[in-house]
N, C-alpha and C. Protein backbone atom coordinates (compact mmCIF):
# COMPACT_ATOMS: atom_id res chain seq x y z
N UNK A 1 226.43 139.66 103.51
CA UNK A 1 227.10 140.94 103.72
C UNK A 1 226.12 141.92 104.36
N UNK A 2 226.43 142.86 105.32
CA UNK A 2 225.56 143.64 105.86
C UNK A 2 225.75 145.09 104.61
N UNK A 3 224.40 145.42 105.47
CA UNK A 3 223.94 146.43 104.42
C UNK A 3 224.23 147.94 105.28
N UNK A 4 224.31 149.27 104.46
CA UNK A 4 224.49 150.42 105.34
C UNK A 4 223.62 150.97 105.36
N UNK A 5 222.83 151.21 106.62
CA UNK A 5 221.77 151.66 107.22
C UNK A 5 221.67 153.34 107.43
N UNK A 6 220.97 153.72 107.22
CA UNK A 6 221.27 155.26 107.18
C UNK A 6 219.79 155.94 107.96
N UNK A 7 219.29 154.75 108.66
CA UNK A 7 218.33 155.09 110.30
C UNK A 7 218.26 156.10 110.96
N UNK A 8 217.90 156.80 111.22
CA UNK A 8 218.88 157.96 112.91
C UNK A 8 218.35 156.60 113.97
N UNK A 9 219.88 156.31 114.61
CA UNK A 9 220.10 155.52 115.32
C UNK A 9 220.93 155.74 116.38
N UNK A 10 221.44 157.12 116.27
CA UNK A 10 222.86 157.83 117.72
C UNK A 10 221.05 157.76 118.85
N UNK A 11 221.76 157.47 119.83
CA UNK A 11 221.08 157.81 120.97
C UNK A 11 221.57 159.34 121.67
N UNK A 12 222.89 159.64 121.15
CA UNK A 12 223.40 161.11 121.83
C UNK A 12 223.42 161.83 120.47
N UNK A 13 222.94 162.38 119.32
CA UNK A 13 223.35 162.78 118.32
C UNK A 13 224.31 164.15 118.62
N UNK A 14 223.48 164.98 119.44
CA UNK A 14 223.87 166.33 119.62
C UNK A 14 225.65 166.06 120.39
N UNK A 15 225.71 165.36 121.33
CA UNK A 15 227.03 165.16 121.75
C UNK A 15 227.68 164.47 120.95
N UNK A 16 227.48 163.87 120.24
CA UNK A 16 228.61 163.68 119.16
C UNK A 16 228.96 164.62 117.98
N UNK A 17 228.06 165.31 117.76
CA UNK A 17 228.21 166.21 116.95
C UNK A 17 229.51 167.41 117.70
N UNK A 18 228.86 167.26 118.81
CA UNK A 18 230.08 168.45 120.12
C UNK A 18 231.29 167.79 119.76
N UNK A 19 230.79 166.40 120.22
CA UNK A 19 232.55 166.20 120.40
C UNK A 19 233.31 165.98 118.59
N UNK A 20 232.64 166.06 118.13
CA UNK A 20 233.34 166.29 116.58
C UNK A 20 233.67 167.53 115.77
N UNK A 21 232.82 168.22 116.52
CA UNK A 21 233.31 169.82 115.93
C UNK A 21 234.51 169.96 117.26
N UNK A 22 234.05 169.68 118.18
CA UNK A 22 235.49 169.98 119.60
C UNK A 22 236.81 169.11 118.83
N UNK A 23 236.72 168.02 118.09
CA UNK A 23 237.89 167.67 118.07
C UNK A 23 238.52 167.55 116.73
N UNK A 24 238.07 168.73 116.25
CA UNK A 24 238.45 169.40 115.14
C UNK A 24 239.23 170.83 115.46
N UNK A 25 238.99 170.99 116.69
CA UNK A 25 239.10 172.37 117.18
C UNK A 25 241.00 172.43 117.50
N UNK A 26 241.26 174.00 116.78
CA UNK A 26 242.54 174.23 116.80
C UNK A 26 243.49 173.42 115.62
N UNK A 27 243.03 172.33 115.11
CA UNK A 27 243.63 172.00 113.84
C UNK A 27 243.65 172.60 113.05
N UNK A 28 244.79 172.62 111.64
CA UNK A 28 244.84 172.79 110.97
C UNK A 28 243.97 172.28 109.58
N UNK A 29 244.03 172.73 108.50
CA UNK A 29 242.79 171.91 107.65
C UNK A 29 243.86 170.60 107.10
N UNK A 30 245.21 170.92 107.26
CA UNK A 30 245.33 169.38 106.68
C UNK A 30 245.71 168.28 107.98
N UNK A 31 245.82 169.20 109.07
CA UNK A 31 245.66 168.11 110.15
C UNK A 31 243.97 167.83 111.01
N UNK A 32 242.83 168.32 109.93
CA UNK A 32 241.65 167.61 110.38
C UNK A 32 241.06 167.13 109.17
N UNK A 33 241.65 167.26 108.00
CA UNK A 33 241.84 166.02 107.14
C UNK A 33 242.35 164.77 107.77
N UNK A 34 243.46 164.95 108.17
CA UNK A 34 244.25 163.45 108.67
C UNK A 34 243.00 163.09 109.80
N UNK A 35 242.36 163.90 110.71
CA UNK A 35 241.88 163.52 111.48
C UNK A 35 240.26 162.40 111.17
N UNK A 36 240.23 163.38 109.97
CA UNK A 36 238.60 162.26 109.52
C UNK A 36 238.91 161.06 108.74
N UNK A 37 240.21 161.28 108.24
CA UNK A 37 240.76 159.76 107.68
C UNK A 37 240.76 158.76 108.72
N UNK A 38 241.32 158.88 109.60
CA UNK A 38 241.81 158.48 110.85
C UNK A 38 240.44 157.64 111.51
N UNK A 39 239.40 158.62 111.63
CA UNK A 39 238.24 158.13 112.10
C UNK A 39 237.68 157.12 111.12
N UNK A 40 237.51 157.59 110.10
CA UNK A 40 236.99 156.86 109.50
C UNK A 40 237.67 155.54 109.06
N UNK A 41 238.34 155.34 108.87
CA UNK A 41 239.36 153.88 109.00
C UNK A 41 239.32 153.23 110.49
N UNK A 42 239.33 154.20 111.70
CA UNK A 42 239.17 153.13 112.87
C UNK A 42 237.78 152.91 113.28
N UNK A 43 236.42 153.39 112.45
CA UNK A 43 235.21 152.89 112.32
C UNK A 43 235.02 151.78 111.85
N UNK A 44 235.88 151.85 110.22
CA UNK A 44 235.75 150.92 109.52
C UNK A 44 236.12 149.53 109.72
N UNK A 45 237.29 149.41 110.76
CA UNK A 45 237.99 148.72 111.44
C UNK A 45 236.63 147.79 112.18
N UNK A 46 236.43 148.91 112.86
CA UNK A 46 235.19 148.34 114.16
C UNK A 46 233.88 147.58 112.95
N UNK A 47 233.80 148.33 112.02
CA UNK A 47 232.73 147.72 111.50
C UNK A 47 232.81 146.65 111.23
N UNK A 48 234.03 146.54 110.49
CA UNK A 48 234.11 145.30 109.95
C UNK A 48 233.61 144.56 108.72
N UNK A 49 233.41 145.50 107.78
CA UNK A 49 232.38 144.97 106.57
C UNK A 49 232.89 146.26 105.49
N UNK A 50 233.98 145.69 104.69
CA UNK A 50 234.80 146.67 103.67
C UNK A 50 233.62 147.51 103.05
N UNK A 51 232.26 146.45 102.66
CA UNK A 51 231.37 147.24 101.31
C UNK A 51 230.38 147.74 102.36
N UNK A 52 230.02 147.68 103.46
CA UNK A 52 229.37 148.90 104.21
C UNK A 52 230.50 150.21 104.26
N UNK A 53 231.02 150.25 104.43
CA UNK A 53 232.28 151.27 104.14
C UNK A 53 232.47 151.93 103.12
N UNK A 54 232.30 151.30 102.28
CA UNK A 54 232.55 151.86 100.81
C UNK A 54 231.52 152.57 100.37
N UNK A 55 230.49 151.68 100.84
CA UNK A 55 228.89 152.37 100.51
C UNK A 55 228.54 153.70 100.97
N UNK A 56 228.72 153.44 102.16
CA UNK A 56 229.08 154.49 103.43
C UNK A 56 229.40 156.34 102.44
N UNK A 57 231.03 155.69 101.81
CA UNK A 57 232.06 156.86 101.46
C UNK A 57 230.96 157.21 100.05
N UNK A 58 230.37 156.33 99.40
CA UNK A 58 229.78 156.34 97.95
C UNK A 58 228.76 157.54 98.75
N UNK A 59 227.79 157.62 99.42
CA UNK A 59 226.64 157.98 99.49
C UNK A 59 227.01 159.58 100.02
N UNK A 60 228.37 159.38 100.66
CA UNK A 60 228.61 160.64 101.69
C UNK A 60 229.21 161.84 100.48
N UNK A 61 230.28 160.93 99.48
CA UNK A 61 230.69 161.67 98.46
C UNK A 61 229.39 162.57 97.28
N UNK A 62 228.35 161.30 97.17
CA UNK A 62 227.35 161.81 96.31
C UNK A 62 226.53 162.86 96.71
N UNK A 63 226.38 163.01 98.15
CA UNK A 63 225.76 164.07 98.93
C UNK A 63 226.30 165.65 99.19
N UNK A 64 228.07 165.53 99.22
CA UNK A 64 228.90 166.09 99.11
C UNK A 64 228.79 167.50 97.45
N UNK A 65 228.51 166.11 96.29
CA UNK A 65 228.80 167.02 95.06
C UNK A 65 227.09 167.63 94.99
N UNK A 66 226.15 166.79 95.36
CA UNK A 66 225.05 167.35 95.45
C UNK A 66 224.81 169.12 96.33
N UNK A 67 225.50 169.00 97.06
CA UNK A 67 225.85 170.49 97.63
C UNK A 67 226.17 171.30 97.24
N UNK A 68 227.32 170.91 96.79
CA UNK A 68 227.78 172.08 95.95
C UNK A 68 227.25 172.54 94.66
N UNK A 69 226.82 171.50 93.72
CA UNK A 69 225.68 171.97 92.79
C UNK A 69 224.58 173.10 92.98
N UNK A 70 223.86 172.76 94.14
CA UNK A 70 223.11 173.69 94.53
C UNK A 70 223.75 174.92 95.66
N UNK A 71 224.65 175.35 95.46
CA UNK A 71 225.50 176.08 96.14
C UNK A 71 225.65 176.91 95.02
C-alpha cells in the first residue's frame, strides 16, 4: 500500500494556490463545500489508494481542530 507523503513536491505551488482560491471565487459556502468534496474525490479517484486518502483527510482534519484550539 502506498504511503501519504506530505514532501513539498508542487512544482507550481503559488499557482495552484491561485487557481484554488480563483475557483472558489463567487460561490456560495455551500456551493464551495460541494466544490472541495468534488475535488477531493476526483483526486482520490486519480490516486487510487483508498488509505492514502483517508490518511490524507485524518491528518488534514487533525490540523484543522489543532487551529482552532489555538485560535
Amino acid at each position: 500500500m502506498a504511503e501519504l507523503s506530505s514532501d513539498d513536491r508542487l512544482d507550481r505551488p503559488d499557482d495552484l494556490y491561485a487557481a484554488l482560491t480563483d475557483a472558489h471565487e463567487g460561490l456560495s459556502e455551500e456551493e464551495s463545500t460541494a466544490l472541495d468534496a468534488r475535488v477531493i474525490l476526483l483526486l482520490a479517484n486519480h490516486i487510487g489508494a483508498a488509505g492514502v486518502t483517508i490518511e490524507a483527510l485524518r491528518q488534514a482534519r487533525e490540523s484543522v481542530l489543532a487551529h482552532r484550539e489555538d485560535g
